[in-house]
Protein backbone atom coordinates (compact mmCIF):
# COMPACT_ATOMS: atom_id res chain seq x y z
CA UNK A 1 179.95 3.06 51.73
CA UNK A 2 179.10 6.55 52.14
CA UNK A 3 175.27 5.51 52.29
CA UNK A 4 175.60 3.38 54.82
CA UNK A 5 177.60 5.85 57.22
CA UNK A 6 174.88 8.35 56.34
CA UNK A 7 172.16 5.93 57.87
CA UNK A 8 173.94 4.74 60.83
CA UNK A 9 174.71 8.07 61.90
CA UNK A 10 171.30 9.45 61.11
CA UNK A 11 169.65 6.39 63.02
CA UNK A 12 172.33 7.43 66.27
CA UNK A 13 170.77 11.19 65.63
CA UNK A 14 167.26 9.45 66.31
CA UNK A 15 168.37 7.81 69.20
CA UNK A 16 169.82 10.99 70.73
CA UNK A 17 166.47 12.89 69.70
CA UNK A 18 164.22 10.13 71.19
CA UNK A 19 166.60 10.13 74.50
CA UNK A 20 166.59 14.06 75.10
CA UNK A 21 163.34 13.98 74.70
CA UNK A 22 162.61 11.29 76.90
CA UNK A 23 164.68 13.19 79.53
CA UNK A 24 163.18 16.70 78.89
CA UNK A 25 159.28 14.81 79.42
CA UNK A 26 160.88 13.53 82.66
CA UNK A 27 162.01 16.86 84.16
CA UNK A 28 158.74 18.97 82.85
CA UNK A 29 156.92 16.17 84.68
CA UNK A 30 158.56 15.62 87.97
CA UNK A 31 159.20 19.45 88.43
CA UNK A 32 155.70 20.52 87.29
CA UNK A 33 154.34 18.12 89.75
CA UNK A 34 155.84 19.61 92.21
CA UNK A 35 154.26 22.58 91.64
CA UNK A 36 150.66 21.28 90.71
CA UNK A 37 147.99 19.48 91.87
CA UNK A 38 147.04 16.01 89.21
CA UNK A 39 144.82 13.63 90.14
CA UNK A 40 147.37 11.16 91.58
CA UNK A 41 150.62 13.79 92.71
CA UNK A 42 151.06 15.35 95.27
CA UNK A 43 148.67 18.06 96.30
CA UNK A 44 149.22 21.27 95.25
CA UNK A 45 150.62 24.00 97.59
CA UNK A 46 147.31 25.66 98.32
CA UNK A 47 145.99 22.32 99.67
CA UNK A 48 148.88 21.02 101.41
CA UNK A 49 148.69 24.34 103.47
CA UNK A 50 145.42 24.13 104.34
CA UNK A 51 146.16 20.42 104.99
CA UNK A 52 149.23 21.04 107.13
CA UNK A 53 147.42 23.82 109.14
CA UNK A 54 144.81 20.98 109.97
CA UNK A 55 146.66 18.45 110.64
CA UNK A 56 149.68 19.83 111.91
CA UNK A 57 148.34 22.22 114.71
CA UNK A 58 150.45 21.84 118.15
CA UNK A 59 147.77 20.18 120.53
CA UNK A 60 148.70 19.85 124.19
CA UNK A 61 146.64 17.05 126.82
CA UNK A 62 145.71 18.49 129.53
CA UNK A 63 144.75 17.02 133.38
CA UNK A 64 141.45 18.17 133.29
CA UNK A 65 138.68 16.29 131.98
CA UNK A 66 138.93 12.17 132.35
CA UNK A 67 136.51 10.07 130.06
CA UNK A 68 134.97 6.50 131.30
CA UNK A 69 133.31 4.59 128.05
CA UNK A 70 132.67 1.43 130.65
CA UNK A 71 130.41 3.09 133.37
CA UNK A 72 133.05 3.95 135.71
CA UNK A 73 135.47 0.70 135.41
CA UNK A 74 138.72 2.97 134.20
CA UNK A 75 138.99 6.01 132.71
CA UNK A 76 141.39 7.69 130.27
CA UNK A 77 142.51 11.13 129.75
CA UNK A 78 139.86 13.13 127.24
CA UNK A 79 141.11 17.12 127.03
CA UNK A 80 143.23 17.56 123.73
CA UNK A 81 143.26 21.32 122.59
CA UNK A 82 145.10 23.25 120.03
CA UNK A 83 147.93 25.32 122.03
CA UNK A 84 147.19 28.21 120.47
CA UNK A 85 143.90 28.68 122.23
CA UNK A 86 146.59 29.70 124.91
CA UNK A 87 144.82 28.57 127.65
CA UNK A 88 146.40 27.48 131.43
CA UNK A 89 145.64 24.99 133.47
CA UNK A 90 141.72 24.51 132.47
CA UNK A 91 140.42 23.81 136.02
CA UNK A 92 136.81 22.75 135.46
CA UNK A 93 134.62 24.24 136.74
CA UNK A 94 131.29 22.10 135.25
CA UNK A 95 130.45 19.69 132.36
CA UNK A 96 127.09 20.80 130.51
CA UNK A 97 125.73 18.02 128.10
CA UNK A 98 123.45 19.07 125.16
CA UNK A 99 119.71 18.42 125.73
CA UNK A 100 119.04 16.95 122.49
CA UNK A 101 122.38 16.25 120.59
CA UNK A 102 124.31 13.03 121.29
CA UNK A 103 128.02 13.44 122.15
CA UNK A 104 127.74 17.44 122.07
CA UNK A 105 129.31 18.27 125.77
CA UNK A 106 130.50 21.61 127.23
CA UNK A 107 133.54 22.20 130.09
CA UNK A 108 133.41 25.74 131.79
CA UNK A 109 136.45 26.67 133.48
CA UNK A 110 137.64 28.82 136.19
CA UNK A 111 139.77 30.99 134.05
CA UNK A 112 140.26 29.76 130.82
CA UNK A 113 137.13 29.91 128.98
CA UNK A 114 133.99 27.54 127.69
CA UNK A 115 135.65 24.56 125.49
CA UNK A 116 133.01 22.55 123.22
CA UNK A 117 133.45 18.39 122.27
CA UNK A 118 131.48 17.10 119.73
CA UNK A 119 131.05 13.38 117.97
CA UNK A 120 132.92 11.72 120.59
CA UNK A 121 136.41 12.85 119.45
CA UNK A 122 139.22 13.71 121.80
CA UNK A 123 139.47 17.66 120.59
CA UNK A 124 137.45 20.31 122.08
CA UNK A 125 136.96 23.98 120.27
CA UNK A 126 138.05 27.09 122.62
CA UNK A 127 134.23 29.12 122.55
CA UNK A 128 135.06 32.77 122.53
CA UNK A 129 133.25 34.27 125.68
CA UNK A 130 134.18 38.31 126.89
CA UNK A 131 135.54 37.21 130.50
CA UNK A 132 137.77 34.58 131.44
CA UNK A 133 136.38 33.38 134.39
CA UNK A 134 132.94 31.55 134.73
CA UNK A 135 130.96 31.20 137.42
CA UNK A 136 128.00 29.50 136.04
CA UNK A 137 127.21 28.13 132.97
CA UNK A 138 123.88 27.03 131.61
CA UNK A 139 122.03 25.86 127.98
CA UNK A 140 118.72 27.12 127.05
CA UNK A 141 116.88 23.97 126.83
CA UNK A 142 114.28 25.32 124.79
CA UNK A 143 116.89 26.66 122.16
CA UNK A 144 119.82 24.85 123.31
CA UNK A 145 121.61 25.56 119.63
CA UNK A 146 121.87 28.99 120.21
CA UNK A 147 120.75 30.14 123.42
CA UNK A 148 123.18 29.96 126.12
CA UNK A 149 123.63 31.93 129.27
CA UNK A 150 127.46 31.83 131.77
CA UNK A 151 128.15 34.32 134.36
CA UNK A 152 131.53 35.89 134.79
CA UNK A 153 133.33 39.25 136.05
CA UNK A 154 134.05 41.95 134.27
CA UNK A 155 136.31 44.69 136.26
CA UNK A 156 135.12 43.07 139.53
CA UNK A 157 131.88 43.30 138.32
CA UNK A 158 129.25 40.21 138.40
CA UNK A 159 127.50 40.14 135.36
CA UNK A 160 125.12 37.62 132.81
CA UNK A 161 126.34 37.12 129.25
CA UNK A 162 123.93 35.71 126.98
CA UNK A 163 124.47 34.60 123.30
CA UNK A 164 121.44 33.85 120.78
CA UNK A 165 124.00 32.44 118.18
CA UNK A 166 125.54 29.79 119.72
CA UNK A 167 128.24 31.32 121.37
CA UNK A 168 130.02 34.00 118.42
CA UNK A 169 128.17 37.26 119.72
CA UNK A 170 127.80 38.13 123.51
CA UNK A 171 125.77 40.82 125.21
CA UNK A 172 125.22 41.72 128.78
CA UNK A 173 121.66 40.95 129.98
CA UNK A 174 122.33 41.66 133.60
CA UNK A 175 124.87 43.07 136.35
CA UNK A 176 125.71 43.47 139.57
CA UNK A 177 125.08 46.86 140.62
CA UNK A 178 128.61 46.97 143.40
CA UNK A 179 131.47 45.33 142.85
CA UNK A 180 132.82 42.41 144.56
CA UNK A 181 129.23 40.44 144.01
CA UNK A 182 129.18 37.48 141.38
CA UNK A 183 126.89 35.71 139.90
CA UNK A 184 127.42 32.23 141.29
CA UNK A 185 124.46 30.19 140.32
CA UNK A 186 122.33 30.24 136.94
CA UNK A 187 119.38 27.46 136.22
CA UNK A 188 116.45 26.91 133.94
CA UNK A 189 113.12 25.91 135.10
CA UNK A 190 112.73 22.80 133.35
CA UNK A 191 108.88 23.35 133.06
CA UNK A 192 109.08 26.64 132.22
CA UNK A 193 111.87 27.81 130.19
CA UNK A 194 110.86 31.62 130.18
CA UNK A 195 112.07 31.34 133.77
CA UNK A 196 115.75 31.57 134.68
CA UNK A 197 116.94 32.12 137.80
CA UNK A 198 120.26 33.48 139.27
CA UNK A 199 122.17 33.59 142.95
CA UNK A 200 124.89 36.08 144.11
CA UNK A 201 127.50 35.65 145.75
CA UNK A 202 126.03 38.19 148.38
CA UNK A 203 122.85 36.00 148.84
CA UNK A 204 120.52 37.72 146.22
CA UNK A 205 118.46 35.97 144.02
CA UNK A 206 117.22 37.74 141.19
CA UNK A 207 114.22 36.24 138.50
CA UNK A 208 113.95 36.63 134.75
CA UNK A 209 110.79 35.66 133.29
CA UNK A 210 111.75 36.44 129.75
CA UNK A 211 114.81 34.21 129.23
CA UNK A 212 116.84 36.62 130.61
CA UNK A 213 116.06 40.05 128.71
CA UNK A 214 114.66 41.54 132.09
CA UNK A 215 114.86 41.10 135.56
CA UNK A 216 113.17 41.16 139.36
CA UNK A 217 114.35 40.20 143.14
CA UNK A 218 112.27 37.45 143.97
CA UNK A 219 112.35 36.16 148.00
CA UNK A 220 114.42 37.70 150.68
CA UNK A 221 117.79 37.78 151.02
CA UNK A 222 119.73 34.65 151.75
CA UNK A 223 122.94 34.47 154.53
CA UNK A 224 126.23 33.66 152.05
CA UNK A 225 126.77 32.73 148.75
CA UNK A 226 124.14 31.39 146.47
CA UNK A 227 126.12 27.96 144.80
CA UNK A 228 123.37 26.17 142.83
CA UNK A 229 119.90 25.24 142.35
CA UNK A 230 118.25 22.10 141.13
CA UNK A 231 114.85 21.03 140.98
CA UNK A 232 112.21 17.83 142.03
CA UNK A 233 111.90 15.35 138.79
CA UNK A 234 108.02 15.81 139.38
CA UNK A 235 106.51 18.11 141.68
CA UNK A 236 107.32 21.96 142.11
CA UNK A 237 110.04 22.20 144.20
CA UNK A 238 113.30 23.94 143.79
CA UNK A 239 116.03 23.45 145.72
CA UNK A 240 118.92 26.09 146.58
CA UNK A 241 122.14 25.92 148.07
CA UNK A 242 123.94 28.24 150.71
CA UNK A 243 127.20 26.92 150.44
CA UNK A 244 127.98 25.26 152.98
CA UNK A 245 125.90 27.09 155.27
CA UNK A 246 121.71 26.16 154.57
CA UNK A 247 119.86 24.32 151.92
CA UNK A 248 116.25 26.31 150.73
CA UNK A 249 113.28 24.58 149.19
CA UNK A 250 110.45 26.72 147.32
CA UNK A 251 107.36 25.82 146.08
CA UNK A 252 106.38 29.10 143.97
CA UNK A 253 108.86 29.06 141.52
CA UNK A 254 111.43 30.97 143.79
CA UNK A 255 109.01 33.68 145.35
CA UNK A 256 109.77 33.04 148.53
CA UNK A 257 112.17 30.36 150.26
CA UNK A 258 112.03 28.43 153.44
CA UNK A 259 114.31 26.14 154.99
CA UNK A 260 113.38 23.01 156.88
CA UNK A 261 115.16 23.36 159.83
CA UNK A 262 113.00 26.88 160.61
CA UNK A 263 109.83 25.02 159.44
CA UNK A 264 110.18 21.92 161.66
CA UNK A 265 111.16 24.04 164.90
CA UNK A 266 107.99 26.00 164.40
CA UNK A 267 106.05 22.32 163.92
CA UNK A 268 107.47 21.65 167.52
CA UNK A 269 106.54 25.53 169.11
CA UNK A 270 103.24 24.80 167.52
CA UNK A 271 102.77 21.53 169.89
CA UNK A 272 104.15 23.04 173.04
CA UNK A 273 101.73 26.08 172.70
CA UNK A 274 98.72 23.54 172.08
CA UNK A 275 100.02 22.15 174.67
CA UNK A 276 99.81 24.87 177.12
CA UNK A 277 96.77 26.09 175.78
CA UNK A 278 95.34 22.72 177.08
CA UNK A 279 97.52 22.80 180.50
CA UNK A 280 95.29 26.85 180.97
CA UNK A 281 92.03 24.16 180.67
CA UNK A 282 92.70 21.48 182.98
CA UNK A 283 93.60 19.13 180.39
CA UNK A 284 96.56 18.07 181.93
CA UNK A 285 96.31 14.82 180.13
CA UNK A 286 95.98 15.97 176.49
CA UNK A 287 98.42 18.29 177.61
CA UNK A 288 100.67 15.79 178.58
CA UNK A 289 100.25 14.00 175.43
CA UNK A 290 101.05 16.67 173.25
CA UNK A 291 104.17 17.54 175.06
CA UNK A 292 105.08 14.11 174.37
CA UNK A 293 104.89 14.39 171.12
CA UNK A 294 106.58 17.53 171.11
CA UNK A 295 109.28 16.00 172.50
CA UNK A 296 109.24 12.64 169.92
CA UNK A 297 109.36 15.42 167.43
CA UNK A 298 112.49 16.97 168.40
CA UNK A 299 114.07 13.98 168.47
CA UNK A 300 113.62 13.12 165.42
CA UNK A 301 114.41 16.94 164.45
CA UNK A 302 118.04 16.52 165.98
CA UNK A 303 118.77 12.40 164.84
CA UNK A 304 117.61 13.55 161.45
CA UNK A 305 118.41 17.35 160.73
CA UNK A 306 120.05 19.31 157.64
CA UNK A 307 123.72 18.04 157.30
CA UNK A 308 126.08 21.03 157.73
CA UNK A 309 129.23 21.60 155.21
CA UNK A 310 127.22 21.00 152.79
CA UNK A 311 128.82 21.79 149.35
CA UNK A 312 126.73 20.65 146.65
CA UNK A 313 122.83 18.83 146.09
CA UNK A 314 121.78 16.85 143.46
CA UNK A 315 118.27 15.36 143.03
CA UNK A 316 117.00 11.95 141.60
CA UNK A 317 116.04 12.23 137.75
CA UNK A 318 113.62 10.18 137.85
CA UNK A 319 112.49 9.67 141.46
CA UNK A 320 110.15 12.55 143.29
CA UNK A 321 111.84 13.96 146.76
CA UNK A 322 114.84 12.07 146.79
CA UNK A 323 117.84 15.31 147.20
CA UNK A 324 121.46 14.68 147.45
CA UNK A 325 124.08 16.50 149.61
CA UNK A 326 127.96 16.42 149.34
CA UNK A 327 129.59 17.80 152.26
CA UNK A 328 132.71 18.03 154.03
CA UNK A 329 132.22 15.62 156.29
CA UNK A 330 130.05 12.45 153.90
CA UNK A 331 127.40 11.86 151.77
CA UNK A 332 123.83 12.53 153.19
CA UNK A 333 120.47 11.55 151.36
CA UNK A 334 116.72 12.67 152.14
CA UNK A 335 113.53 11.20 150.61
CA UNK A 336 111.26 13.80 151.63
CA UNK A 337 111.90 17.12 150.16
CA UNK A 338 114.96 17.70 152.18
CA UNK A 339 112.98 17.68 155.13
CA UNK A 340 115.20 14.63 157.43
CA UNK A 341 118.29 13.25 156.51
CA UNK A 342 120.30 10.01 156.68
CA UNK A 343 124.07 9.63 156.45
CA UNK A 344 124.95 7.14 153.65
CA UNK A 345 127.37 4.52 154.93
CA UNK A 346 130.35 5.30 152.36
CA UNK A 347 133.90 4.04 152.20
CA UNK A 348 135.59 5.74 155.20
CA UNK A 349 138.52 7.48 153.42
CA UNK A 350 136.15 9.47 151.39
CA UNK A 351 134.98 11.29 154.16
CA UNK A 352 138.33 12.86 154.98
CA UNK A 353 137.71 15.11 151.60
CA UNK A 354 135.21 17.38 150.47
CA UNK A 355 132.54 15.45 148.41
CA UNK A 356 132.67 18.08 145.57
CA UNK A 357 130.20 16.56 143.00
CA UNK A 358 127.78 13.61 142.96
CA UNK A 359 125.51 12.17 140.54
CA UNK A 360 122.77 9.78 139.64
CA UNK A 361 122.51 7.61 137.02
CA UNK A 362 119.64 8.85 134.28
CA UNK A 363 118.33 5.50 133.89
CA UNK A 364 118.78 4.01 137.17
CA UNK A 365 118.03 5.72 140.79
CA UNK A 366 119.86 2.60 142.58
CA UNK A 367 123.15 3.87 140.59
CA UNK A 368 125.12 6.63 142.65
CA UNK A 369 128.65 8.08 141.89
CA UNK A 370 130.65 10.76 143.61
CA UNK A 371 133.83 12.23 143.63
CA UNK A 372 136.41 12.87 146.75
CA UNK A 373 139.97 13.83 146.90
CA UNK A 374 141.47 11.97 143.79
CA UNK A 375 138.78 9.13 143.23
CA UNK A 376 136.11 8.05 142.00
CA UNK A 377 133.08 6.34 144.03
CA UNK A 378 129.89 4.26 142.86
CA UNK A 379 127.65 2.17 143.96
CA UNK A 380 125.04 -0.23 141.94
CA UNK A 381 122.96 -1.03 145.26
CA UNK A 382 121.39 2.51 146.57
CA UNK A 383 124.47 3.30 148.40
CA UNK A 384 124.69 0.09 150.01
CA UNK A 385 128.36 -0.68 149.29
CA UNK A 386 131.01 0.95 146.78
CA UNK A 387 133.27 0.77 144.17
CA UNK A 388 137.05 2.83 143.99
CA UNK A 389 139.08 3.98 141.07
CA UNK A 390 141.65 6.34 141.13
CA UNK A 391 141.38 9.30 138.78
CA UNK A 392 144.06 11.36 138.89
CA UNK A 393 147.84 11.44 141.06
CA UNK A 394 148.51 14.37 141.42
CA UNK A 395 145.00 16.56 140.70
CA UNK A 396 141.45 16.53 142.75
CA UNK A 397 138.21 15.28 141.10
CA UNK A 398 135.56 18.20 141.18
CA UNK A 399 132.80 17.10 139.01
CA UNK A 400 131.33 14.53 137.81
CA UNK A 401 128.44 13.97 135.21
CA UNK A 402 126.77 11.20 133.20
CA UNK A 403 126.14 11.25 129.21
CA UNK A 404 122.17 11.48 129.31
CA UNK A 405 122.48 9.32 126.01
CA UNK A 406 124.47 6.78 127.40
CA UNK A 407 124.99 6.42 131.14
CA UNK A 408 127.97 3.64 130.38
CA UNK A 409 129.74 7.41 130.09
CA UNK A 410 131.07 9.32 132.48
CA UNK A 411 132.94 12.47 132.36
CA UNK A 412 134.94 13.64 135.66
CA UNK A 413 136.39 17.68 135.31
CA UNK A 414 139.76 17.97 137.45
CA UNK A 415 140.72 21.34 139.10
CA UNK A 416 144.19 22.70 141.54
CA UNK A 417 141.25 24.89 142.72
């Protein structure tokens, strides 16, 4: 009897045994999972921080870039960035696409900085640069990794930053010498990329031929401030902007500038004093005819001249002497250098707005967009007629720029400014 008690409580003993320890493997588990990383738990508190910091970081989507993957036919907001690159309202001031990498794309703003997309993903990276405002912004294209050049002020002085590491260091490789002047234009010479070239604010244009370590004025001094350059797809022409005042043209790299409206008046003195020269000599007749064309000239001169307003130029990519002008008042187009003009025959709203940016497609000259007030204008025909879509409500459209790569993508920066 007393054998048989002693095995059934000796078996219940094993059965306790096997339970606690069942139970004790069951809290050393769970709770030392908690705490460590296995191959299928939970990851370990080192990784989920670094996990949480990624994935968890406070973005904000801002009005100021819009993204069209279907050349032009709607667009969607494309400006997510982390909040605590503590940043305001990110008016844009350009969009500068990489040279040789796909889907790399750069936003200057007015006062909050460079910002940097890459891979076609809707997050851009805050680039550290010593001033907050930028007034131009440009990408060595010989050494477009690491070379860049922007313009901004530092205590109300102009100056041009330059980084050779992609944007982490910054130094100083010019400046205004009073205050009040800025640097309002920077370009490359696409032919020549020793040569860089920058515009005041005060109308002086000033020449590196070393990618920017030194400096020269080049050409005389030009009436208001200097807003861009851009140059002829083929020959040597370069084009600069007075905003809204005169566009130059130079054919020595920016030695000296002329503008057509000076050059064609002095066509038509020419003719009147040949013309006189032959009235002195009894010619009355080749006189006569010389006048005559004097006058045919003129004509022509006034029907056809420079736009006024003007507020930006763009040339054809691919097309010799064909220049673009956005003014206050519509879009204008010339096919000789910028020497006559024509009105394009847009959509009539447009033209009570400020054409602030226009563009041509890089694989098609017929293919022209613009931007005015809130929308967004193209045309497929050379200007002929035009497509609308609205951007933005409440913000204006400033810029506009096609993806090199892929001209089914357009990128339109927003500004209050």
């Amino acid at each position: 009897m007393f054998g048989e008690q002693n095995k059934s409580m000796l078996k219940i003993a094993v059965n306790l045994a096997v339970i606690f320890v069942v139970i004790f493997l069951i809290v050393i588990f769970f709770f030392g999972n908690k705490n460590n990383t296995g191959s299928t738990g939970t990851p370990s508190k080192t990784t989920a921080g670094k996990n949480a910091s990624k994935d968890l970081v406070p973005i904000v989507v801002l009005d100021s870039i819009v993204r069209s993957a279907d050349a032009g036919e709607s667009f969607e907001k494309y400006f997510k960035v982390a909040t605590s690159s503590k940043i305001g309202n990110a008016d844009v001031l350009s969009i500068v696409f990489h040279p040789l990498i796909r889907d790399r794309v750069f936003v200057t703003t007015y006062q909050d900085g460079i910002f940097l997309n890459e891979k076609r993903v809707n997050s851009w990276t805050k680039i550290d640069f010593p001033p907050k405002k930028i007034y131009s912004f440009i990408l060595d294209n010989s050494s477009p990794d690491n070379r860049i050049f922007a313009s901004g002020v530092v205590e109300e002085n102009g100056r041009i930053f330059r980084t050779d590491d992609g944007g982490n260091k910054w130094r100083v490789v010019y400046a205004e010498p009073g205050l009040n002047s800025l640097v309002s234009a920077l370009a490359q010479y696409p032919k020549n990329p020793k040569l860089i070239i920058a515009g005041t604010s005060m109308g002086t244009i000033v020449k590196s031929f070393d990618r920017g370590d030194t400096w020269k004025n080049v050409g005389q001094k030009i009436d208001g401030r200097i807003s861009n350059f851009d140059f002829d797809s083929t020959k040597q022409f370069t084009y600069m902007l007075s905003y809204q005042s005169k566009i130059y043209f130079s054919t020595d790299e920016g030695s000296t500038w002329k503008n057509w409206e000076d050059e064609k008046a002095k066509e038509v003195a020419a003719l009147n004093s040949q013309a006189n020269a032959l009235a002195g000599k009894q010619d009355s007749a080749g006189a006569d005819a010389l006048r005559k064309q004097a006058a045919a000239l003129q004509k022509r001169n006034n029907e056809n001249r420079q736009p006024g307003g003007v507020i930006n130029i763009v040339t054809d990519p691919t097309k010799s002497g064909i220049i673009y002008a956005g003014t206050t008042n519509g879009l204008y187009r010339s096919k000789d250098y910028g020497k006559y003009w024509n009105k394009l025959n847009i959509i009539e709203s447009a033209e009570k707005f400020p054409i602030k940016s226009v563009a041509i497609s890089p694989k098609n000259s017929n293919e022209i967009v613009f931007v005015s007030g809130r929308s967004f204008y193209k045309s497929i025909n050379n200007g002929d007629t035009w497509a609308v879509v609205p951007v933005n409500n409440s913000i204006n459209a400033v810029f506009v720029a096609y993806d090199p790569f892929d001209p089914k993508i357009i990128f339109i920066g927003l500004s209050r400014i």
